[in-house]
Structure formats: structure tokens, C-alpha cells
Protein backbone atom coordinates (compact mmCIF):
# COMPACT_ATOMS: atom_id res chain seq x y z
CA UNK A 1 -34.38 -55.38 -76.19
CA UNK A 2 -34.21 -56.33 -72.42
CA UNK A 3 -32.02 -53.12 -71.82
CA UNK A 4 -34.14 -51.09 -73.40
CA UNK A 5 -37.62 -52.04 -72.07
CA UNK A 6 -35.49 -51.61 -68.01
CA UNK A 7 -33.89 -48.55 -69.33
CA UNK A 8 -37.55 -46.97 -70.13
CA UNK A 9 -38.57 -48.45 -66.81
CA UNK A 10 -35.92 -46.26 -65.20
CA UNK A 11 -37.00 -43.41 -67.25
CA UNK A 12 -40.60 -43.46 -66.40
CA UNK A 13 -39.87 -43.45 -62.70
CA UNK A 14 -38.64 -39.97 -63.44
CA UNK A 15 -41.90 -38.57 -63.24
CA UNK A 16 -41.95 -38.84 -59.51
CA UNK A 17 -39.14 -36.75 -59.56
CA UNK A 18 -39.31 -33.12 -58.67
CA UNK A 19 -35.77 -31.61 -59.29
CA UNK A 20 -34.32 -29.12 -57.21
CA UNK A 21 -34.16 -25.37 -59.49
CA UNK A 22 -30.50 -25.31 -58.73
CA UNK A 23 -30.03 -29.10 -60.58
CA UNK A 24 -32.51 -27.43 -63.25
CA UNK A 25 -30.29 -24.74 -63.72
CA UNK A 26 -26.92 -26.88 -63.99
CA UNK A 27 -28.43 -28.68 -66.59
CA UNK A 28 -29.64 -26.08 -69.07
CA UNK A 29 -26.49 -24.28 -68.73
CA UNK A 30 -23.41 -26.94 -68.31
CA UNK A 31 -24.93 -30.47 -69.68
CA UNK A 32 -26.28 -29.29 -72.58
CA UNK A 33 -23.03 -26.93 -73.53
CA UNK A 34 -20.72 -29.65 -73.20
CA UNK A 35 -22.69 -32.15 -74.50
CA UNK A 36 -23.54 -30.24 -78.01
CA UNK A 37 -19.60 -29.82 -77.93
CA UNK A 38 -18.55 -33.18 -77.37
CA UNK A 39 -21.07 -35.58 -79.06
CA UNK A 40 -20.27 -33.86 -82.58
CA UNK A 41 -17.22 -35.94 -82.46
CA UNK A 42 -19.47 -39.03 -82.02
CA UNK A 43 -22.45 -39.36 -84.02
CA UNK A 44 -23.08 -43.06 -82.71
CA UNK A 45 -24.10 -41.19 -79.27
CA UNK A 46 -26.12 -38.86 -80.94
CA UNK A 47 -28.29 -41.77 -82.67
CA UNK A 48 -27.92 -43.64 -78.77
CA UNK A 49 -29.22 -40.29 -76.85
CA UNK A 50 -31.67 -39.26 -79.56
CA UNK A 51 -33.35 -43.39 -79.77
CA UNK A 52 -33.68 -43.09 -75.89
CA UNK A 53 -34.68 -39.99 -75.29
CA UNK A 54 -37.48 -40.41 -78.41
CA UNK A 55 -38.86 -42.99 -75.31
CA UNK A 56 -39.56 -39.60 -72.73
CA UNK A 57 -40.88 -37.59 -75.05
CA UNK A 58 -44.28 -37.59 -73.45
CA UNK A 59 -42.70 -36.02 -70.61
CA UNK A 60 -43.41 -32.34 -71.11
CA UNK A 61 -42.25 -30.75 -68.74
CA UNK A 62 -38.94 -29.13 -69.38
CA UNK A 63 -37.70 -29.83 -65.62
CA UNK A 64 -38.65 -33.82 -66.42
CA UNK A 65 -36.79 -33.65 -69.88
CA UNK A 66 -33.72 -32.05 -67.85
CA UNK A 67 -33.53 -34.79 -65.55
CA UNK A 68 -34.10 -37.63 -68.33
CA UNK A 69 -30.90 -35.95 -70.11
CA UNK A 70 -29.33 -35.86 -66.59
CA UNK A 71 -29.42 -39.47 -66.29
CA UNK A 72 -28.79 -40.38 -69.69
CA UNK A 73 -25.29 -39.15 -69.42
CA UNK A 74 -24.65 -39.54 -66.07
CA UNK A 75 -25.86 -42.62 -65.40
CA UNK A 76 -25.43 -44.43 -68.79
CA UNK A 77 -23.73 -43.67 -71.73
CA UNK A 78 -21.70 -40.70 -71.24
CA UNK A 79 -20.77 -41.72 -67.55
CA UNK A 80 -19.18 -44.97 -68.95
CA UNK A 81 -17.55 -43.44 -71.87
CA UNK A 82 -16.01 -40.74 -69.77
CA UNK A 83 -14.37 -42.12 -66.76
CA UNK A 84 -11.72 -43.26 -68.59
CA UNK A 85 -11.71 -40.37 -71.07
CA UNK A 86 -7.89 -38.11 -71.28
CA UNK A 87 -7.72 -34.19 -71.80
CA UNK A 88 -7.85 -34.04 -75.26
CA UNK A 89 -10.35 -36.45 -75.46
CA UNK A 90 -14.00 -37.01 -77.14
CA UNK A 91 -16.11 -36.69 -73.74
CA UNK A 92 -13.75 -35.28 -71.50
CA UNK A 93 -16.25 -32.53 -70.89
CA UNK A 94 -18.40 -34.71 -69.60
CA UNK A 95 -15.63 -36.89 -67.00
CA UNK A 96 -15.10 -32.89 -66.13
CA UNK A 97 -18.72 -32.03 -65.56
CA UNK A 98 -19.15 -35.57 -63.31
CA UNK A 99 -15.98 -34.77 -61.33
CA UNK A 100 -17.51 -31.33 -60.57
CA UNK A 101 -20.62 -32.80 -59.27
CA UNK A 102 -19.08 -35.09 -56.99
CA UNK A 103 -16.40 -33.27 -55.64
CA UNK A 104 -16.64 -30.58 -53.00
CA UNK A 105 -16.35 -27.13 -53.42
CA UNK A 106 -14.49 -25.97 -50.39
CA UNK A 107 -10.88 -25.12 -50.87
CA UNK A 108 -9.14 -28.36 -49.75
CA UNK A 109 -10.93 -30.01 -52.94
CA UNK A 110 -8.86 -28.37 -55.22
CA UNK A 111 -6.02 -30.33 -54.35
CA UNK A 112 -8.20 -33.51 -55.42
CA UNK A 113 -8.43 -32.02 -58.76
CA UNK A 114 -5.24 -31.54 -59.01
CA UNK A 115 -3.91 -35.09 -58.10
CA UNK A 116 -6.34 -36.60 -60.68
CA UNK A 117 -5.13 -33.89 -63.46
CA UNK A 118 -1.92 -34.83 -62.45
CA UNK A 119 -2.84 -38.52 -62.78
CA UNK A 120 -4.13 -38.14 -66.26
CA UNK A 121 -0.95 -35.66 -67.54
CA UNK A 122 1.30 -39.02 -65.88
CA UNK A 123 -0.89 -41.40 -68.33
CA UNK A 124 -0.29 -39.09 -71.21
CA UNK A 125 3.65 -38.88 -70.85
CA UNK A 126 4.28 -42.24 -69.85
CA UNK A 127 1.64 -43.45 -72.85
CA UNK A 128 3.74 -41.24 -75.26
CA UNK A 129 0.06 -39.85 -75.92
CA UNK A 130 1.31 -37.38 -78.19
CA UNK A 131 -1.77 -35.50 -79.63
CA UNK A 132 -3.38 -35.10 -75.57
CA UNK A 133 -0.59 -33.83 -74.28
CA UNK A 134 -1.37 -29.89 -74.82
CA UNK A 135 -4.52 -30.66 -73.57
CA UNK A 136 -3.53 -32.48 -70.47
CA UNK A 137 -0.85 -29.87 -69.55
CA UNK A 138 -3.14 -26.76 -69.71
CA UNK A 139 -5.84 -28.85 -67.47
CA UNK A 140 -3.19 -29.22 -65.17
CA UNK A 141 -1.74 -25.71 -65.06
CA UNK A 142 -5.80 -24.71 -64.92
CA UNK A 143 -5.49 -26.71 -61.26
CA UNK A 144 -2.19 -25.93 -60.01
CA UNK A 145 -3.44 -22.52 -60.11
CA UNK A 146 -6.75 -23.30 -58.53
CA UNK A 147 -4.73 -24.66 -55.66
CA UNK A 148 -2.65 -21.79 -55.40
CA UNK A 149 -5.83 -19.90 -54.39
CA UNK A 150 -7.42 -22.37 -52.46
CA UNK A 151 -4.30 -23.08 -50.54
CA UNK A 152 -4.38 -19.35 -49.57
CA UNK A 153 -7.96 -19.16 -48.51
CA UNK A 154 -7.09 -21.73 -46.44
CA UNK A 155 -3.94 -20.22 -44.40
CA UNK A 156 -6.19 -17.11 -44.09
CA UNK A 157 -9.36 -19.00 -43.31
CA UNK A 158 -8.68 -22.34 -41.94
CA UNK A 159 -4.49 -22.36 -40.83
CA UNK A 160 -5.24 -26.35 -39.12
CA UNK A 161 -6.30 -27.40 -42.36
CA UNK A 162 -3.47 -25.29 -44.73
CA UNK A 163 -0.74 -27.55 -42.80
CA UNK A 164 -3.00 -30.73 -43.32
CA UNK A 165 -3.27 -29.98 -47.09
CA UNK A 166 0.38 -29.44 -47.41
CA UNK A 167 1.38 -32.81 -47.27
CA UNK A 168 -0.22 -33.50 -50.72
CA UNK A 169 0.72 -30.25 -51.75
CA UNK A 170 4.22 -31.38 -51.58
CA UNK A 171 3.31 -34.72 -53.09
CA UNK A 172 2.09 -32.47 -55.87
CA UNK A 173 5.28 -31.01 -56.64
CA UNK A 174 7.07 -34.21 -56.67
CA UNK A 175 5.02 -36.06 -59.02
CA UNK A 176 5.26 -32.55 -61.40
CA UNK A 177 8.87 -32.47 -61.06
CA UNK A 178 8.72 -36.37 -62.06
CA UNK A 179 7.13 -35.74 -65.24
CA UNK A 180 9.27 -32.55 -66.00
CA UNK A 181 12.11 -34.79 -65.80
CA UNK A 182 10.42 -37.15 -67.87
CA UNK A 183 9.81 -34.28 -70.90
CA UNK A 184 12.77 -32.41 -70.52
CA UNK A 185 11.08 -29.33 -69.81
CA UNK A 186 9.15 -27.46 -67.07
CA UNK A 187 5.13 -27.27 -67.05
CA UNK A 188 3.61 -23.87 -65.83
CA UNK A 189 6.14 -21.76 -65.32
CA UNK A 190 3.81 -18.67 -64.00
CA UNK A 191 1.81 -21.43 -62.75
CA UNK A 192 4.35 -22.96 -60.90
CA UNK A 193 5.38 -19.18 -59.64
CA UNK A 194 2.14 -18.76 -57.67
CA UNK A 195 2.25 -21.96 -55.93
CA UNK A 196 5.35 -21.06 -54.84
CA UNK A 197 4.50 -17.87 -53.63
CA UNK A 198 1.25 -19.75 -51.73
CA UNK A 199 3.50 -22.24 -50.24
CA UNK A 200 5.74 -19.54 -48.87
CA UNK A 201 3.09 -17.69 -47.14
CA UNK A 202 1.91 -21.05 -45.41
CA UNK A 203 5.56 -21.38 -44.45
CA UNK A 204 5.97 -18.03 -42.82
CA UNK A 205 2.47 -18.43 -41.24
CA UNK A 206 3.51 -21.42 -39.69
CA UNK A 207 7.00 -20.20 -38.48
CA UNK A 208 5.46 -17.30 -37.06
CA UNK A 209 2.97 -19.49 -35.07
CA UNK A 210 5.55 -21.65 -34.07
CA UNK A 211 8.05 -18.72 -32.84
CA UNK A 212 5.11 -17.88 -30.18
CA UNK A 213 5.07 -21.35 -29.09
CA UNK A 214 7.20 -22.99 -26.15
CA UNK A 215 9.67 -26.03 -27.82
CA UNK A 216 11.28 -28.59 -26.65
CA UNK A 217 15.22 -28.41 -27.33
CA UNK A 218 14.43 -30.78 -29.95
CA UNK A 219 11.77 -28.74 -31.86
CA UNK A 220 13.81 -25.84 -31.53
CA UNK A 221 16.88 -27.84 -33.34
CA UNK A 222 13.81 -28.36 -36.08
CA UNK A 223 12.76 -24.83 -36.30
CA UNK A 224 15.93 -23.44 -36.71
CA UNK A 225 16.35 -25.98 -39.67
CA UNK A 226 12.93 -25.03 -41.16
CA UNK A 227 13.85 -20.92 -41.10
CA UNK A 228 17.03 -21.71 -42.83
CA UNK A 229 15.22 -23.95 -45.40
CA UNK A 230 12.80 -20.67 -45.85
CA UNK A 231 15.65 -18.38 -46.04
CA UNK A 232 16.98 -20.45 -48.84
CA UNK A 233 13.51 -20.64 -50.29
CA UNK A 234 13.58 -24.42 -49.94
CA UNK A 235 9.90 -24.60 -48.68
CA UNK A 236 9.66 -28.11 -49.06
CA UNK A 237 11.97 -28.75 -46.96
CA UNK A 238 10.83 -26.22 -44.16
CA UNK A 239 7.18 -27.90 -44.55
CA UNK A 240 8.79 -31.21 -43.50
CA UNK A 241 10.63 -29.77 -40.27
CA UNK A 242 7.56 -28.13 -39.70
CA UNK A 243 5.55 -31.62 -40.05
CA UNK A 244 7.84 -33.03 -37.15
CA UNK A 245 7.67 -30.06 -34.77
CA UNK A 246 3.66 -30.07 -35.50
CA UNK A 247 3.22 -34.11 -34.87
């Protein structure tokens, strides 16, 4: 009874809220589409979201109501639920929807994405989490090809950055290989195609930068290393040459 009479505290104080249109706008489109799609699963959280939000009804504007839903799953039920939530998963949606919120949008964030879909595919092999697996696997080939495009915005847009964002770019690939290894069999195979063909185009931009440059005799002995690793289209390897000439 204590939690509820603070919890419809917190919710009155939401009437000195004036929401930003574009947070208006998120929530009638994404909260409310995954939520509808996820809670089926659960009818305890409907009864949960339906008792508390039965408290705000007197709120009538549909910007307050927004907000009151807002902080219902993102600050209470659903946001506890979630974090700990698996592809495949009752509430998953919303984990995804949080994660979106909270992480930038430029094109070095995509690589954070990936490491934590990455993260969660490790949890389902090494869990022997049989029935997320499909699940986790297609949420990681959706990010492994978002990095494939934001790595290339980057070596086009931002070339400093591209080299900085290779390092867990590589790290990438060997935690995928790990779990290939793991399964028997390789994740993403059109997936893994484009980040290849990314990766080379950051090599050669890099090579080319670092033709124009004057070396020492030792970072020439490195470059020459790096263009035969990119000759035999061992990219990883060239990015680590590349590393030592660059540091």
C-alpha cells in the first residue's frame, strides 16, 4: 500500500510536466506498438499497468497520459522486467525500445549495439537457450549489418574516428567467430559479407593515407606487412599493423 500511495505521488507530479512533441510522438507510435505486442504474453502486467494507470485517469490530456505510460514502463515495471530480458523473450521489445533511447544515434553507436547483441547471442549459446536462439541470431545479423553502414559513413565522414572504431570492430569478429565455433556453423553469411567489404574499404583508406605519409624505417617494415595482409584479404591483420604505425 506504501508503494502505491509514492507511486501515485510520482504520478501526480506529472502534471508539471510539459513533454517535448518529439517524446509525444515516440510514444504514440513505438511504446504503445510494442507494448500491445509484448504484454499479451503477460496478462499479470496488463492487470499491473491497467490498476496504476486507473490512478491518472483524471489526467486528460493525451500528452499527460503519454508520459504516465512513459514512466510506467520505463521507470517501473517494464524497465525491470526487461533489462535482463533475451531475443526471443516476453519484453524484449521493450529492453529494445530503452536501449534506443539511451544510446546515441551517430554511427559509432552502432557498434554498441552490436557488442550487447553479441552479448545476449553469447548468453543464449553458452545457456544452451534453445528456443531464443533464432531470435538472438537474426538481432545480431540486424546489427552486424547496421555496423557495416555505420562503419562506412564513418570512413567517408569521420576517417579519425573509422580507425578508432575498428578496434572493437575487430573485437566483434572475434567474439562471432567464438560462438561459430561454439555451434558448428557460421552466423550471417551475407551479413558477414558486407562487413567484410566495410572493413576493406577502411583498410585501403587507411593504406592510402599512410602511403602519402613520411615513415620511419620501422613503420615502413609495418606497412609493407599491412598491404600484404590486404592483398591476402586478411584485414584483421592489416588493421593491427596499421594500429602500430598509427600509435
Amino acid at each position: 500500500m506504501a508503494y502505491e500511495k509514492d507511486l501515485i505521488t510520482k504520478l501526480s507530479r506529472l502534471k508539471e510536466i510539459e513533454p517535448r512533441n518529439s517524446w509525444v510522438l515516440f510514444a504514440k507510435t513505438s511504446i504503445p506498438n510494442e507494448a500491445n505486442k509484448e504484454i499479451g504474453q503477460n496478462p499479470s502486467l496488463i492487470y499491473k499497468i491497467g490498476h496504476l494507470v486507473s490512478y491518472v485517469r483524471y489526467l486528460e490530456r493525451p500528452a499527460y497520459i503519454f508520459a504516465v505510460l512513459a514512466f510506467v514502463v520505463f521507470g517501473g515495471i517494464g524497465y525491470k522486467v526487461s533489462q535482463n530480458s533475451l531475443p526471443g523473450d516476453p519484453l524484449y521489445s521493450v529492453r529494445s525500445i530503452i536501449e534506443k533511447a539511451t544510446t546515441g544515434s551517430d554511427s559509432s553507436a552502432t557498434f554498441k549495439v552490436a557488442e550487447r547483441r553479441l552479448a545476449d547471442l553469447r548468453r543464449v549459446v553458452e545457456g544452451n537457450k534453445v528456443k531464443n536462439l533464432a531470435s538472438a541470431t537474426e538481432e545480431f545479423n540486424l546489427s552486424v549489418a547496421e555496423v557495416s553502414r555505420g562503419l562506412l559513413a564513418l570512413v567517408e565522414n569521420e576517417p579519425e574516428k573509422a580507425l578508432q572504431a575498428s578496434r572493437e570492430l575487430v573485437q566483434l569478429q572475434k567474439g562471432k567467430a567464438q560462438i561459430e565455433q561454439i555451434l558448428g556453423a557460421t552466423i550471417g553469411e551475407e551479413e558477414t559479407s558486407g562487413l567484410k567489404s566495410a572493413t576493406k574499404i577502411l583498410v585501403e583508406s587507411e593504406l592510402n593515407d599512410l602511403l602519402k605519409r613520411s615513415l620511419t624505417s620501422e613503420q615502413e617494415v609495418l606497412l609493407k606487412e599491412a598491404i600484404g595482409a590486404y592483398q591476402a584479404a586478411n584485414y584483421q591483420k592489416a588493421l593491427e599493423n596499421i594500429w602500430m604505425i598509427s600509435n
